[in-house]
PDB file of N, CA and C in Angstrom:
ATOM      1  N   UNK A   1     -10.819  14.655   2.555  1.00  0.00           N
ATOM      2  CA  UNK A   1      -9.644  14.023   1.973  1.00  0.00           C
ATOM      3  C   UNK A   1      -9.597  12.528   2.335  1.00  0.00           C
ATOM      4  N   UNK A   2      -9.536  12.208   3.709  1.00  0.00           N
ATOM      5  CA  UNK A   2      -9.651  10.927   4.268  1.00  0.00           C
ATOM      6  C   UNK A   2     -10.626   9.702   3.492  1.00  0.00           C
ATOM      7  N   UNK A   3     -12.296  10.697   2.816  1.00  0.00           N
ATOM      8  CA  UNK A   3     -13.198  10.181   2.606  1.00  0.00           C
ATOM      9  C   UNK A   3     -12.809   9.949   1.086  1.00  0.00           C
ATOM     10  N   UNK A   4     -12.062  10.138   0.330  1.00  0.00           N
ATOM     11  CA  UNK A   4     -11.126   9.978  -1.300  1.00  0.00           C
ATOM     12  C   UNK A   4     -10.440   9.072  -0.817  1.00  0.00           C
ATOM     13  N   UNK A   5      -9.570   8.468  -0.069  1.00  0.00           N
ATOM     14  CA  UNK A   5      -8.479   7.688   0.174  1.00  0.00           C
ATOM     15  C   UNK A   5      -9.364   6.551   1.081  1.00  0.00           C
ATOM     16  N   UNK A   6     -10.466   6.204   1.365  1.00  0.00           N
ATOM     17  CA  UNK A   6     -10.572   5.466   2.183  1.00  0.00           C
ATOM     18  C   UNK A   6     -10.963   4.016   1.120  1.00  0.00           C
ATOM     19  N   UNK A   7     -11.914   4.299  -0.004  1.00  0.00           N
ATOM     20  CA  UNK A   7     -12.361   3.082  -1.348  1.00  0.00           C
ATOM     21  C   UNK A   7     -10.995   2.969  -1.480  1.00  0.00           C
ATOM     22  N   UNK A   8      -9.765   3.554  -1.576  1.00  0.00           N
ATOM     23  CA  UNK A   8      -8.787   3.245  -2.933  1.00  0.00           C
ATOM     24  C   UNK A   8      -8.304   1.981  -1.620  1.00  0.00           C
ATOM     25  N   UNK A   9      -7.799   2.553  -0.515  1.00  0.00           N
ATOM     26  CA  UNK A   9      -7.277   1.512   0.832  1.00  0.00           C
ATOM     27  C   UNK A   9      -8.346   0.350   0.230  1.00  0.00           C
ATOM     28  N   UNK A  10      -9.621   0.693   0.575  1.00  0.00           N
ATOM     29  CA  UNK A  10     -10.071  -0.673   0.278  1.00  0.00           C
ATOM     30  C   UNK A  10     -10.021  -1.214  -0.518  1.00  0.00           C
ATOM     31  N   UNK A  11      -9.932  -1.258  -1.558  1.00  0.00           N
ATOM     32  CA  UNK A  11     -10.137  -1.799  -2.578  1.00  0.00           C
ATOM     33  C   UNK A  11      -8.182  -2.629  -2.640  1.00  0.00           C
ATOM     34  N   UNK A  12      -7.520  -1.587  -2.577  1.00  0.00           N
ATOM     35  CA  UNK A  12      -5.782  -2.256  -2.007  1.00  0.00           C
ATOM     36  C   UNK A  12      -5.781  -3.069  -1.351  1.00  0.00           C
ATOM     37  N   UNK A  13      -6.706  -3.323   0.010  1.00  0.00           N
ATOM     38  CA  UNK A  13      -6.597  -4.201   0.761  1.00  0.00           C
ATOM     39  C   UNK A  13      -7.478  -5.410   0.041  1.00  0.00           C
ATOM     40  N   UNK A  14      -8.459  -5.259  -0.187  1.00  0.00           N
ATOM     41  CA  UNK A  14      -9.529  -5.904  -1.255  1.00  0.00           C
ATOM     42  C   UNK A  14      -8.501  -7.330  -2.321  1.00  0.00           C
ATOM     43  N   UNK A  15      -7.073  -6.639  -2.812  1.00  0.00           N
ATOM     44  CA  UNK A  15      -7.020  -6.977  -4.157  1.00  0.00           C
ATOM     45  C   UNK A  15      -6.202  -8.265  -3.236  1.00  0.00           C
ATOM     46  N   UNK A  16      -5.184  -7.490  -2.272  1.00  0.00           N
ATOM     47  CA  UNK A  16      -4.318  -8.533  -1.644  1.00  0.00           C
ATOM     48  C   UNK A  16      -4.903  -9.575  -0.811  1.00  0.00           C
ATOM     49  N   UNK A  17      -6.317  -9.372  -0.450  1.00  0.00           N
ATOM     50  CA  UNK A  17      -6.988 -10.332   0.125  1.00  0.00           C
ATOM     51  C   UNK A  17      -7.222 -11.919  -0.941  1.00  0.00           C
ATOM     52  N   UNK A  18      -7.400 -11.321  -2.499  1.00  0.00           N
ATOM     53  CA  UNK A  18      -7.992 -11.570  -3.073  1.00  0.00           C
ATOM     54  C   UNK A  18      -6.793 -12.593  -4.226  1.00  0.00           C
ATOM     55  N   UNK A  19      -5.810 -12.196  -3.746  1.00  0.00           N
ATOM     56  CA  UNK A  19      -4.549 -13.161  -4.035  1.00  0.00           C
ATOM     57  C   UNK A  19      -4.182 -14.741  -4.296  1.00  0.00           C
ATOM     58  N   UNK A  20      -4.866 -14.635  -3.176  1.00  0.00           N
ATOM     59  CA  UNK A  20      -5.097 -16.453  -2.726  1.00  0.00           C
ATOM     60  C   UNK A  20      -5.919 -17.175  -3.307  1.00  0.00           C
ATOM     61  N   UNK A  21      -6.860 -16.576  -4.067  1.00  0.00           N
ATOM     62  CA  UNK A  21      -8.482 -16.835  -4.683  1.00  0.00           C
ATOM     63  C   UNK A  21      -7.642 -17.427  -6.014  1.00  0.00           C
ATOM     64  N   UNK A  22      -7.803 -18.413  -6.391  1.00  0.00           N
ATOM     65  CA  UNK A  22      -7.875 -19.128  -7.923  1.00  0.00           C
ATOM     66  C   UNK A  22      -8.744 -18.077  -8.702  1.00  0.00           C
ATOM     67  N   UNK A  23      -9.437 -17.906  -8.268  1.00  0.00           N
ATOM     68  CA  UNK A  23     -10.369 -16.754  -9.828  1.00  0.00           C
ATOM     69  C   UNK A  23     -10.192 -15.833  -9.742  1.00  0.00           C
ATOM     70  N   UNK A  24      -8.886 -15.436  -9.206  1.00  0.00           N
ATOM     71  CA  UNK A  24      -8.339 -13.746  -9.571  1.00  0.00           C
ATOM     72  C   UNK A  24      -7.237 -14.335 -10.569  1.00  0.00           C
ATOM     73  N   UNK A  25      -7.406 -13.148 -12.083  1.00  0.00           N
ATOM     74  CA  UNK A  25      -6.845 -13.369 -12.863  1.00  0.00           C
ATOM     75  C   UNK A  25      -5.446 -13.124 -13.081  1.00  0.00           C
ATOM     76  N   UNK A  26      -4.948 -13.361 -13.793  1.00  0.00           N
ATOM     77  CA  UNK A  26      -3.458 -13.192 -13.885  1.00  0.00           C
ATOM     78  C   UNK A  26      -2.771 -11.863 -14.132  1.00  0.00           C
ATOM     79  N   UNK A  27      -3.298 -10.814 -14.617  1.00  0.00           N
ATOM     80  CA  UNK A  27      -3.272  -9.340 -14.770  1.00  0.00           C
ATOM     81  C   UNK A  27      -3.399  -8.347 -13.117  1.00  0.00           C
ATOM     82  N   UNK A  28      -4.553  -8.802 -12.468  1.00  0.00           N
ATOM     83  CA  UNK A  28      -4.566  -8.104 -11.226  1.00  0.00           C
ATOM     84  C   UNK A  28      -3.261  -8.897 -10.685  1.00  0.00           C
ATOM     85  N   UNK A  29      -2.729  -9.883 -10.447  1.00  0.00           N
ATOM     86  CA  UNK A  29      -2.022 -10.513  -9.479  1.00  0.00           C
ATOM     87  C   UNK A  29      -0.505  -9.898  -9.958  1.00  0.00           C
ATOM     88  N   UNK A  30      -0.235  -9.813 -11.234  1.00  0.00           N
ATOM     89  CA  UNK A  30       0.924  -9.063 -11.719  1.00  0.00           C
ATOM     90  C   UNK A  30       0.712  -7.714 -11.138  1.00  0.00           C
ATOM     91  N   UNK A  31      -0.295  -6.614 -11.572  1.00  0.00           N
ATOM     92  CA  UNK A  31      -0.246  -5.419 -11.007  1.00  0.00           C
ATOM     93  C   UNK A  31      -0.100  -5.553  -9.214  1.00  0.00           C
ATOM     94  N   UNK A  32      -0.650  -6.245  -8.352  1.00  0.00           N
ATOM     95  CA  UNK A  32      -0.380  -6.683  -7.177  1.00  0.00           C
ATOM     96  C   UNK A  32       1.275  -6.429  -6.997  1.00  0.00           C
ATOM     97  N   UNK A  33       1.580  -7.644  -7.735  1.00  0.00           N
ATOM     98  CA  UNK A  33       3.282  -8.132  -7.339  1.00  0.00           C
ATOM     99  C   UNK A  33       4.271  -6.670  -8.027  1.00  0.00           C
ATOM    100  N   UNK A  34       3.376  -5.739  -9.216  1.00  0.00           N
ATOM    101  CA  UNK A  34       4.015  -4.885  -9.298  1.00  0.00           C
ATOM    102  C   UNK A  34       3.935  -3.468  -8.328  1.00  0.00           C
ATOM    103  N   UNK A  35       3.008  -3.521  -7.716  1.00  0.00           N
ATOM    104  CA  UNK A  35       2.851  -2.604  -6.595  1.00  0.00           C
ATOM    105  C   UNK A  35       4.026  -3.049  -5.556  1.00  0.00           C
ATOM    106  N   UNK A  36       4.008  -4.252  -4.707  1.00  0.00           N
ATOM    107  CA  UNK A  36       4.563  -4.137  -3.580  1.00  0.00           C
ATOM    108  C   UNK A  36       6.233  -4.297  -4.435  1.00  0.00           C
ATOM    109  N   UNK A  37       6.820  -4.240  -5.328  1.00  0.00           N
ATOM    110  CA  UNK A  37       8.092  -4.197  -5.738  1.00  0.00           C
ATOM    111  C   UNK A  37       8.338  -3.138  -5.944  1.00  0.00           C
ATOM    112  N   UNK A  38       7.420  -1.943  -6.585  1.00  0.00           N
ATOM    113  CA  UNK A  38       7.386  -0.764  -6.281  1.00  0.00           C
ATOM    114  C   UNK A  38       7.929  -0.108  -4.864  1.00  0.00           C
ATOM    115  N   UNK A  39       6.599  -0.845  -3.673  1.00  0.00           N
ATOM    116  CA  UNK A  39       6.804  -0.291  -2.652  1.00  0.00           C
ATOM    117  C   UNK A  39       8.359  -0.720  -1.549  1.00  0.00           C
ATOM    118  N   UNK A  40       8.791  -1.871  -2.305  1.00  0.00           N
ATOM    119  CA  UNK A  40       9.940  -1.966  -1.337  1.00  0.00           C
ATOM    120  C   UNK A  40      11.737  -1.555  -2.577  1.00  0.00           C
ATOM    121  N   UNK A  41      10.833  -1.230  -3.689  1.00  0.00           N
ATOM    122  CA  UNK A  41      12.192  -0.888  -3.968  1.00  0.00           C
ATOM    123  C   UNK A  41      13.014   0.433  -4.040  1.00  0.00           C
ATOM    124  N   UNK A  42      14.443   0.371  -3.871  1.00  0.00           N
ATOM    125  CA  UNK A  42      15.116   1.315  -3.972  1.00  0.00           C
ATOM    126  C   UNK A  42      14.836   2.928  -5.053  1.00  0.00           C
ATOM    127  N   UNK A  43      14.028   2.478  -5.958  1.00  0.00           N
ATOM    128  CA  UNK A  43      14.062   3.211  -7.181  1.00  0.00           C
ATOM    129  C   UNK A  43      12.530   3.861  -7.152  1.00  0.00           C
ATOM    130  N   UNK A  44      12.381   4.800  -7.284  1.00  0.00           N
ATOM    131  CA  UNK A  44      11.221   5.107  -7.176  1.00  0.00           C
ATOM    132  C   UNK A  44      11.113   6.919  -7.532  1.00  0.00           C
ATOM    133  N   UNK A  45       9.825   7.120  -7.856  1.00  0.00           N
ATOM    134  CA  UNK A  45      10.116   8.303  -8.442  1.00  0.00           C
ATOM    135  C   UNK A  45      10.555   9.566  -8.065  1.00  0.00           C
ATOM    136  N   UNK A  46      10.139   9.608  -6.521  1.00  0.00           N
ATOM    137  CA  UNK A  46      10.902  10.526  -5.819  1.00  0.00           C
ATOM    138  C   UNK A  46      11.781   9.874  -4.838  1.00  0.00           C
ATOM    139  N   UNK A  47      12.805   9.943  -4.601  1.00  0.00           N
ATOM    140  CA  UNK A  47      13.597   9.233  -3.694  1.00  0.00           C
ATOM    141  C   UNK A  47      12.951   8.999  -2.400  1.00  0.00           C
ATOM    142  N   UNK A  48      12.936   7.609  -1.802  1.00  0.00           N
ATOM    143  CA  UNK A  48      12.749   8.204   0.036  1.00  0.00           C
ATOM    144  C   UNK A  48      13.560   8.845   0.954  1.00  0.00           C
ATOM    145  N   UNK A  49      14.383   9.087   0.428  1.00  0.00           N
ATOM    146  CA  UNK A  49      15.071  10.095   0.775  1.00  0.00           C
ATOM    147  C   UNK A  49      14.852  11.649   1.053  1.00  0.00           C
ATOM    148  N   UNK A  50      13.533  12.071  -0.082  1.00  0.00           N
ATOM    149  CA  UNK A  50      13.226  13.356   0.111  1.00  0.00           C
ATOM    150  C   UNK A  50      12.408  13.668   1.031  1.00  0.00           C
ATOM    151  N   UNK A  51      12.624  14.281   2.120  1.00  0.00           N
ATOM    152  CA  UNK A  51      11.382  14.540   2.799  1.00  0.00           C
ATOM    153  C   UNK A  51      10.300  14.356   2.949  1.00  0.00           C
ATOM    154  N   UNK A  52       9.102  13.519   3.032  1.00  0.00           N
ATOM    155  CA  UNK A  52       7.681  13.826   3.169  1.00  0.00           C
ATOM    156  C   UNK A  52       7.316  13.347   1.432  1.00  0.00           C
ATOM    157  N   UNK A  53       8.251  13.832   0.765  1.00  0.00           N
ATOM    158  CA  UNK A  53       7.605  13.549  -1.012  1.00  0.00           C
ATOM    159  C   UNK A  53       7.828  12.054  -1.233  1.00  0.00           C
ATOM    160  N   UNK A  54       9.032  11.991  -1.348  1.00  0.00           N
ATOM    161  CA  UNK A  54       9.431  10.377  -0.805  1.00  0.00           C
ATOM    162  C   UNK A  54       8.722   9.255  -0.557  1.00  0.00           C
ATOM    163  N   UNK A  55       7.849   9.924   0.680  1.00  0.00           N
ATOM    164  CA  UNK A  55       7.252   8.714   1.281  1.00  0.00           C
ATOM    165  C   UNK A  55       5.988   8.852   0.744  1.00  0.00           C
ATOM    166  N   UNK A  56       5.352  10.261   0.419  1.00  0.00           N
ATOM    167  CA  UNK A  56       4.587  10.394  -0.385  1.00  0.00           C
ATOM    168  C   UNK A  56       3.765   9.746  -1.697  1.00  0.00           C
ATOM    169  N   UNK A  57       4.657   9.532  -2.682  1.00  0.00           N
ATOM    170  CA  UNK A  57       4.883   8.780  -3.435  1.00  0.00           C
ATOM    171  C   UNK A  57       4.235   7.293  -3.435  1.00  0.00           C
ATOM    172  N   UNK A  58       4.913   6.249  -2.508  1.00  0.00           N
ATOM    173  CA  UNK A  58       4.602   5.328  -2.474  1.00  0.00           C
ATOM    174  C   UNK A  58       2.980   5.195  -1.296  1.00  0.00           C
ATOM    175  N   UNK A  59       2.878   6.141  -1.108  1.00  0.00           N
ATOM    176  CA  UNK A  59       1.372   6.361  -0.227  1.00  0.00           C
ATOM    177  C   UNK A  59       0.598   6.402  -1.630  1.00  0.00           C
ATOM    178  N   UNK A  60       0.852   6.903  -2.428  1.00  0.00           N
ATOM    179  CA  UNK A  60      -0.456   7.292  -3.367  1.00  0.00           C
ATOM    180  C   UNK A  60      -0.136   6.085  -4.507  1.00  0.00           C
ATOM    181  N   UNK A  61       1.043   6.025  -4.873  1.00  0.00           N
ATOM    182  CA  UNK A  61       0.981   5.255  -6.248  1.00  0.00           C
ATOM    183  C   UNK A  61       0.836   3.607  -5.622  1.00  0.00           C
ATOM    184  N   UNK A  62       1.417   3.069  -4.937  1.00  0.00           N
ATOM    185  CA  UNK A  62       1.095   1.667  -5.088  1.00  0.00           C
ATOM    186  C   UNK A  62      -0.142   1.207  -4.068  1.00  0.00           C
ATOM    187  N   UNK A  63      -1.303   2.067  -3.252  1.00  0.00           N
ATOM    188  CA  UNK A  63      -2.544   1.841  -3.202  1.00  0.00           C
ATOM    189  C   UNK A  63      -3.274   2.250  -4.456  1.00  0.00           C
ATOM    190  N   UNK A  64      -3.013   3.410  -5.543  1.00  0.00           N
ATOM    191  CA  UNK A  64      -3.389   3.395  -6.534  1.00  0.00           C
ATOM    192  C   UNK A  64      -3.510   2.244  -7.397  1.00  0.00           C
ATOM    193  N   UNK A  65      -2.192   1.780  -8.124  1.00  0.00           N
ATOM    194  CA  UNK A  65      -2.311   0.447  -8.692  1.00  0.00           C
ATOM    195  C   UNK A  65      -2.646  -0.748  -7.790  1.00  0.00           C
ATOM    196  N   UNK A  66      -2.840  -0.508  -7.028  1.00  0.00           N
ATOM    197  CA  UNK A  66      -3.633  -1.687  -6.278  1.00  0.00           C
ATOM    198  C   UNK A  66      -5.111  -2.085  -6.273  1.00  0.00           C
ATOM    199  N   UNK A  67      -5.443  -0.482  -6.321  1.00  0.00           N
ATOM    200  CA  UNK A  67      -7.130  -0.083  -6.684  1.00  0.00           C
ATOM    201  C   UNK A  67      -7.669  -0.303  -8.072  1.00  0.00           C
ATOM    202  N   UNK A  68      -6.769   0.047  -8.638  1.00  0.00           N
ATOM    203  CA  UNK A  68      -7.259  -0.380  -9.820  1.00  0.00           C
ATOM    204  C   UNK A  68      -6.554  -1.552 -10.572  1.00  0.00           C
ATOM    205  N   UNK A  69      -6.025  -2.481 -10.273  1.00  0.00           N
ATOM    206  CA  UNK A  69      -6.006  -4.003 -10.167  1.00  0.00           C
ATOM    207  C   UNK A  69      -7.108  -4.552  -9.630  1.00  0.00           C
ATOM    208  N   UNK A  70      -7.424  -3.835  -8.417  1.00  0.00           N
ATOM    209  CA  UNK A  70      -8.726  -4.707  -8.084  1.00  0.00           C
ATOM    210  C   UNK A  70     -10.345  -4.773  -8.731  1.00  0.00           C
ATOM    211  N   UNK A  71     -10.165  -3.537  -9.851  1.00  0.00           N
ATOM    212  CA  UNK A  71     -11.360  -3.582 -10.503  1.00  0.00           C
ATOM    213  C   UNK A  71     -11.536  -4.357 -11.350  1.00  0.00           C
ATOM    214  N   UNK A  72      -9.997  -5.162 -12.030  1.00  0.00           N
ATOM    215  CA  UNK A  72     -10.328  -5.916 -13.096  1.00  0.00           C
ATOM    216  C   UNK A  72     -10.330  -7.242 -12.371  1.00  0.00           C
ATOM    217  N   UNK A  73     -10.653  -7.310 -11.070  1.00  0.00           N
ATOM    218  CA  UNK A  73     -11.167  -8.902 -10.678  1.00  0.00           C
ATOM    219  C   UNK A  73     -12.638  -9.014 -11.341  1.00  0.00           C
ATOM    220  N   UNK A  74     -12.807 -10.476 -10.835  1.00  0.00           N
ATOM    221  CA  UNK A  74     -14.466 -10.497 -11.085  1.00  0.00           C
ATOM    222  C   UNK A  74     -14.982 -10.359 -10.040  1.00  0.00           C
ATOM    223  N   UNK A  75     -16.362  -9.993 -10.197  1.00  0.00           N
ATOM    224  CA  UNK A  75     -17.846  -9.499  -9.659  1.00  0.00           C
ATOM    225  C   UNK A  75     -17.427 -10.035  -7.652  1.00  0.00           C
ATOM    226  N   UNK A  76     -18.013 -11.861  -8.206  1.00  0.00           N
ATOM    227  CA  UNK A  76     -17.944 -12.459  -6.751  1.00  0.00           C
ATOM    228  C   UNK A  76     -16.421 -12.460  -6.215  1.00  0.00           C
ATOM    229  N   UNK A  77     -15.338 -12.528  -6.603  1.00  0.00           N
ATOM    230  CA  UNK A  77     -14.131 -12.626  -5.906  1.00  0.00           C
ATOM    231  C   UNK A  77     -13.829 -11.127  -5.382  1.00  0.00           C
ATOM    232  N   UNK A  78     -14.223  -9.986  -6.058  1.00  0.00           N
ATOM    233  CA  UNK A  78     -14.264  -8.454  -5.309  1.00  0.00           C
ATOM    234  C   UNK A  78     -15.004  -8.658  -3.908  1.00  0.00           C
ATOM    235  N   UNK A  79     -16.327  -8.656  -4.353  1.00  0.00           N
ATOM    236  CA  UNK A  79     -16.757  -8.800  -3.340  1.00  0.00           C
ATOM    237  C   UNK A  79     -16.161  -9.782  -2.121  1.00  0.00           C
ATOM    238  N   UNK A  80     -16.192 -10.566  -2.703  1.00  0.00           N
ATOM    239  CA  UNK A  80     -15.312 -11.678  -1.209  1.00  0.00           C
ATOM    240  C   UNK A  80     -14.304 -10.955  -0.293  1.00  0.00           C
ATOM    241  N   UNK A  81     -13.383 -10.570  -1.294  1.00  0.00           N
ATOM    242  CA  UNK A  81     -12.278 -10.044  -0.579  1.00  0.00           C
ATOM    243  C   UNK A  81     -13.015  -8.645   0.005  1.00  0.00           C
ATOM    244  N   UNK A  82     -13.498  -7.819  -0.650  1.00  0.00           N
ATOM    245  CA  UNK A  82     -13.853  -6.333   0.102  1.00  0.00           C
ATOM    246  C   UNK A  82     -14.665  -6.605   1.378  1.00  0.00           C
ATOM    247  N   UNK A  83     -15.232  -7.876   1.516  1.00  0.00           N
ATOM    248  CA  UNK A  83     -15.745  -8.145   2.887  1.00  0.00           C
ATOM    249  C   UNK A  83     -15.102  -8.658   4.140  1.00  0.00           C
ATOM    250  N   UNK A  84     -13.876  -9.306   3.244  1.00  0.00           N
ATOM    251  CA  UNK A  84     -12.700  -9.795   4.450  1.00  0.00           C
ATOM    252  C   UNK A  84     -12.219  -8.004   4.882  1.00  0.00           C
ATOM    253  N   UNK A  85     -11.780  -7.449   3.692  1.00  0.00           N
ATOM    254  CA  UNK A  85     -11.137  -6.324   4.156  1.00  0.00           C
ATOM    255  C   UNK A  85     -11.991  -5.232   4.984  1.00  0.00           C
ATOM    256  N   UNK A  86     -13.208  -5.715   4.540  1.00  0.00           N
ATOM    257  CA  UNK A  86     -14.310  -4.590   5.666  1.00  0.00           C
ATOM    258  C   UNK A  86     -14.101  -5.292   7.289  1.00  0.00           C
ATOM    259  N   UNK A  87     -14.222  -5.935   7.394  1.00  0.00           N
ATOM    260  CA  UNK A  87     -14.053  -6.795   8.657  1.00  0.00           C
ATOM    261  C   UNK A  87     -12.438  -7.368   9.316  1.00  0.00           C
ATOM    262  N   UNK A  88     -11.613  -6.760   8.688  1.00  0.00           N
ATOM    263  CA  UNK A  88     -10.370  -6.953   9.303  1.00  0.00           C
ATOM    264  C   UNK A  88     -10.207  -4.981   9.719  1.00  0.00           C
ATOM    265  N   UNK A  89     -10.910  -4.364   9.136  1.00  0.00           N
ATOM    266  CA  UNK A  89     -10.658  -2.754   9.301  1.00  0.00           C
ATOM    267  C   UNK A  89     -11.866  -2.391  10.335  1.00  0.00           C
ATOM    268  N   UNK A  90     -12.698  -3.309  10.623  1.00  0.00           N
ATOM    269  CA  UNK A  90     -14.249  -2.825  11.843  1.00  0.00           C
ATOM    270  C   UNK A  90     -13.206  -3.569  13.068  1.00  0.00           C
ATOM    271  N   UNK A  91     -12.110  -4.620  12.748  1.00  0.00           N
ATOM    272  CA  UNK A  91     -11.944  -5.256  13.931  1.00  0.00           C
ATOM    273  C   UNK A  91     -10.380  -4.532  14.245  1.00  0.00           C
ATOM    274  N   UNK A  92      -9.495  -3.896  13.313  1.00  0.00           N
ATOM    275  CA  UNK A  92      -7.881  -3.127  13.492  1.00  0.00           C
ATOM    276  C   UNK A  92      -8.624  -2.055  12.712  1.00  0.00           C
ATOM    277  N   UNK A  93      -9.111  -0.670  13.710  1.00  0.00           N
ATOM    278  CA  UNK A  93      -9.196   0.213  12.880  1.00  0.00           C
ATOM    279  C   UNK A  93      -7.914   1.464  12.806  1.00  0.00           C
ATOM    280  N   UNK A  94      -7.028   0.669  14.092  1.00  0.00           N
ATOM    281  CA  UNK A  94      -5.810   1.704  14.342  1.00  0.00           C
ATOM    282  C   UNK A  94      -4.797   0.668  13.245  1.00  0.00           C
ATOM    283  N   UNK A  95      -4.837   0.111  12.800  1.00  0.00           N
ATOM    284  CA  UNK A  95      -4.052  -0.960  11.802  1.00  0.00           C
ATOM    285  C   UNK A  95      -3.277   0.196  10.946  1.00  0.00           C
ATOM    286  N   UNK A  96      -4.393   0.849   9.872  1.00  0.00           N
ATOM    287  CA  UNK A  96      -3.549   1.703   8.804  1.00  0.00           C
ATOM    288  C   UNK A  96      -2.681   3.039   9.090  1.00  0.00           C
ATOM    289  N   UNK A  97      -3.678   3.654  10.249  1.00  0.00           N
ATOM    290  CA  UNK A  97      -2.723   5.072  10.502  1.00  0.00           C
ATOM    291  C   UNK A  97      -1.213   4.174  11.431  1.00  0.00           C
ATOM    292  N   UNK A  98      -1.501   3.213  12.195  1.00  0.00           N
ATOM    293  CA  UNK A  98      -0.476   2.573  12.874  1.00  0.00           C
ATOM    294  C   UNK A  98       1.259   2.242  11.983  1.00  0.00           C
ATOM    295  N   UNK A  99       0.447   1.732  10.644  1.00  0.00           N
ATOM    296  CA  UNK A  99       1.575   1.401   9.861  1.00  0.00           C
ATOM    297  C   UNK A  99       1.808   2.856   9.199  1.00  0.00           C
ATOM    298  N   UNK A 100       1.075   3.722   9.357  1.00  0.00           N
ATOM    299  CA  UNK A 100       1.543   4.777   8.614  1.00  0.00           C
ATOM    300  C   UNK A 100       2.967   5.598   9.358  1.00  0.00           C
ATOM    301  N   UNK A 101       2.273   5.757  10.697  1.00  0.00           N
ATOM    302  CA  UNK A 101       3.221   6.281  11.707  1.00  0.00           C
ATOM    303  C   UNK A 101       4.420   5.580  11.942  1.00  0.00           C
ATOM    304  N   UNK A 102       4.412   4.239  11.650  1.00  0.00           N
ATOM    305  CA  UNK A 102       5.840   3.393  11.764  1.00  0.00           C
ATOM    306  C   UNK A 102       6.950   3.595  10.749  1.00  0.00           C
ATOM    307  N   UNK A 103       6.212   4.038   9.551  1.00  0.00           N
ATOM    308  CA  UNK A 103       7.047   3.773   8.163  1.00  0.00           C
ATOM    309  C   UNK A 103       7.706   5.345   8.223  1.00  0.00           C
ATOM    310  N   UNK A 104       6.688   6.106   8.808  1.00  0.00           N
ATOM    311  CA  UNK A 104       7.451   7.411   8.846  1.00  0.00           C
ATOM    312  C   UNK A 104       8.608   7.499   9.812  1.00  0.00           C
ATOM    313  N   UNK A 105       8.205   6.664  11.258  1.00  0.00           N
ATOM    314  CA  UNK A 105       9.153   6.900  12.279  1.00  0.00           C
ATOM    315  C   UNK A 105      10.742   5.906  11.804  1.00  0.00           C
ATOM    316  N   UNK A 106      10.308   5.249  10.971  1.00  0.00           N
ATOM    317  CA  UNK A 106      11.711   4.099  10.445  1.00  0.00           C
ATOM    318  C   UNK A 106      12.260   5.081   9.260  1.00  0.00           C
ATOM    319  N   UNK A 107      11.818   5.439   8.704  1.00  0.00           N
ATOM    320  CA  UNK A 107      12.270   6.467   7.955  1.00  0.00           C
ATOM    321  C   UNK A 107      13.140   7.582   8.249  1.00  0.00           C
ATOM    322  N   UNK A 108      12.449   7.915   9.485  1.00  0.00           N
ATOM    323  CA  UNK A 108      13.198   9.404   9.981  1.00  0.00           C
ATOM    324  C   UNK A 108      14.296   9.008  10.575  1.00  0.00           C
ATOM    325  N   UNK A 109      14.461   7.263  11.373  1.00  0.00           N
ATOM    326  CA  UNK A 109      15.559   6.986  12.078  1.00  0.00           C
ATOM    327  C   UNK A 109      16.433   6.514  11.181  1.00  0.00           C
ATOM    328  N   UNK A 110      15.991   5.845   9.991  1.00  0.00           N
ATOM    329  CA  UNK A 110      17.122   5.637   8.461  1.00  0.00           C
ATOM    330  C   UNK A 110      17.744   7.170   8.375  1.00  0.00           C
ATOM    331  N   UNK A 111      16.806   8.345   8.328  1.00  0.00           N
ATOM    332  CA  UNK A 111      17.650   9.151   7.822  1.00  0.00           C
ATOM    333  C   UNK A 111      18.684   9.824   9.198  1.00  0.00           C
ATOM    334  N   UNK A 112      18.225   9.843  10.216  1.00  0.00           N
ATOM    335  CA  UNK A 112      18.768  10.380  11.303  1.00  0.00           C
ATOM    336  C   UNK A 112      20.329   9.437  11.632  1.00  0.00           C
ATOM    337  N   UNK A 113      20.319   7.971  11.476  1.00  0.00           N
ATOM    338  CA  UNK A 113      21.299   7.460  11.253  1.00  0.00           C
ATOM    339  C   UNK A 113      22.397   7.193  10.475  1.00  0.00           C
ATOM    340  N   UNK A 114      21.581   8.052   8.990  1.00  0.00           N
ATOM    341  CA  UNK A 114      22.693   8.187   8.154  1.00  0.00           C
ATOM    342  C   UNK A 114      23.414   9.507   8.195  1.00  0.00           C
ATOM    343  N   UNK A 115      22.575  10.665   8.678  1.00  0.00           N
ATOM    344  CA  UNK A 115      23.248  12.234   9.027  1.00  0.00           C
ATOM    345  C   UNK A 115      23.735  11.720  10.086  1.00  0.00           C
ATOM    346  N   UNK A 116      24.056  10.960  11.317  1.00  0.00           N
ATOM    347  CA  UNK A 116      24.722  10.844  12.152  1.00  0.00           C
ATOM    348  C   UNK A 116      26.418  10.157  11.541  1.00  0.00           C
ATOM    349  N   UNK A 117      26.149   9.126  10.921  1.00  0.00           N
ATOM    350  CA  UNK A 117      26.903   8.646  10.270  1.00  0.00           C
ATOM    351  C   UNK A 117      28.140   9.365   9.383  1.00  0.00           C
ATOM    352  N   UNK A 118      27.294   9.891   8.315  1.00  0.00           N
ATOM    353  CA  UNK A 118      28.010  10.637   7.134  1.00  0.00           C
ATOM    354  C   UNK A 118      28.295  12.044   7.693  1.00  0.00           C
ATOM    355  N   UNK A 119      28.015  12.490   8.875  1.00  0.00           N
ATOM    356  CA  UNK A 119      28.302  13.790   9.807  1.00  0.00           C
ATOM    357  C   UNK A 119      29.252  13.526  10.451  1.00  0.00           C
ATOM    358  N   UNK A 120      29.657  12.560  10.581  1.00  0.00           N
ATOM    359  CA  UNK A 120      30.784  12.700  11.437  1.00  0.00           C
ATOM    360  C   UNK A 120      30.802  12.637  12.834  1.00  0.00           C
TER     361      UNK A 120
END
């Protein structure tokens, strides 16, 4: 499973590397800016609110459109960036599960503070 999800990360990390680059076109950089508005907004297809699906959700869909934003770069600017992103992941390899475990633990204390709250 890990070994399915590990190209799409890269290539996600790949696209946002690849941001800054003048010869990334104007289509990947929109799908970019439409991923992370995805990922921080309220609306989304399963609530974060739901358990595990929630967060789910934005685990798969906006490294998805990220991955495939990054295919419609060109040739040399992929590559550029997939080599920054190979070498920022050989040097933080606890980086991704790290942010994974945070978003869950901020999550659980959003929801634990609002059942504390709305509980009375």
């Amino acid at each position: 499973m890990i070994a399915r999800i590990r190209p799409i990360w890269r290539d996600a990390l790949a696209l946002l590397f690849s941001l800054a680059d003048r010869r990334t076109p104007l289509p990947a950089k929109a799908a970019a800016l439409i991923a992370i508005i995805y990922a921080v907004s309220p609306l989304d297809l399963l609530p974060d609110l739901t358990p595990l699906l929630g967060l789910g959700d934005d685990l798969v869909i906006v490294p998805t459109i990220l991955a495939l934003a990054a295919r419609s770069l060109p040739a040399p600017v992929l590559n550029d960036a997939r080599a920054r992103s190979a070498a920022l992941q050989r040097r933080l390899p606890w980086l991704l599960p790290a942010l994974g475990v945070a978003l869950v633990v901020g999550v659980g204390l959003v929801v634990w503070g609002l059942v504390r709250t709305l509980g009375g």
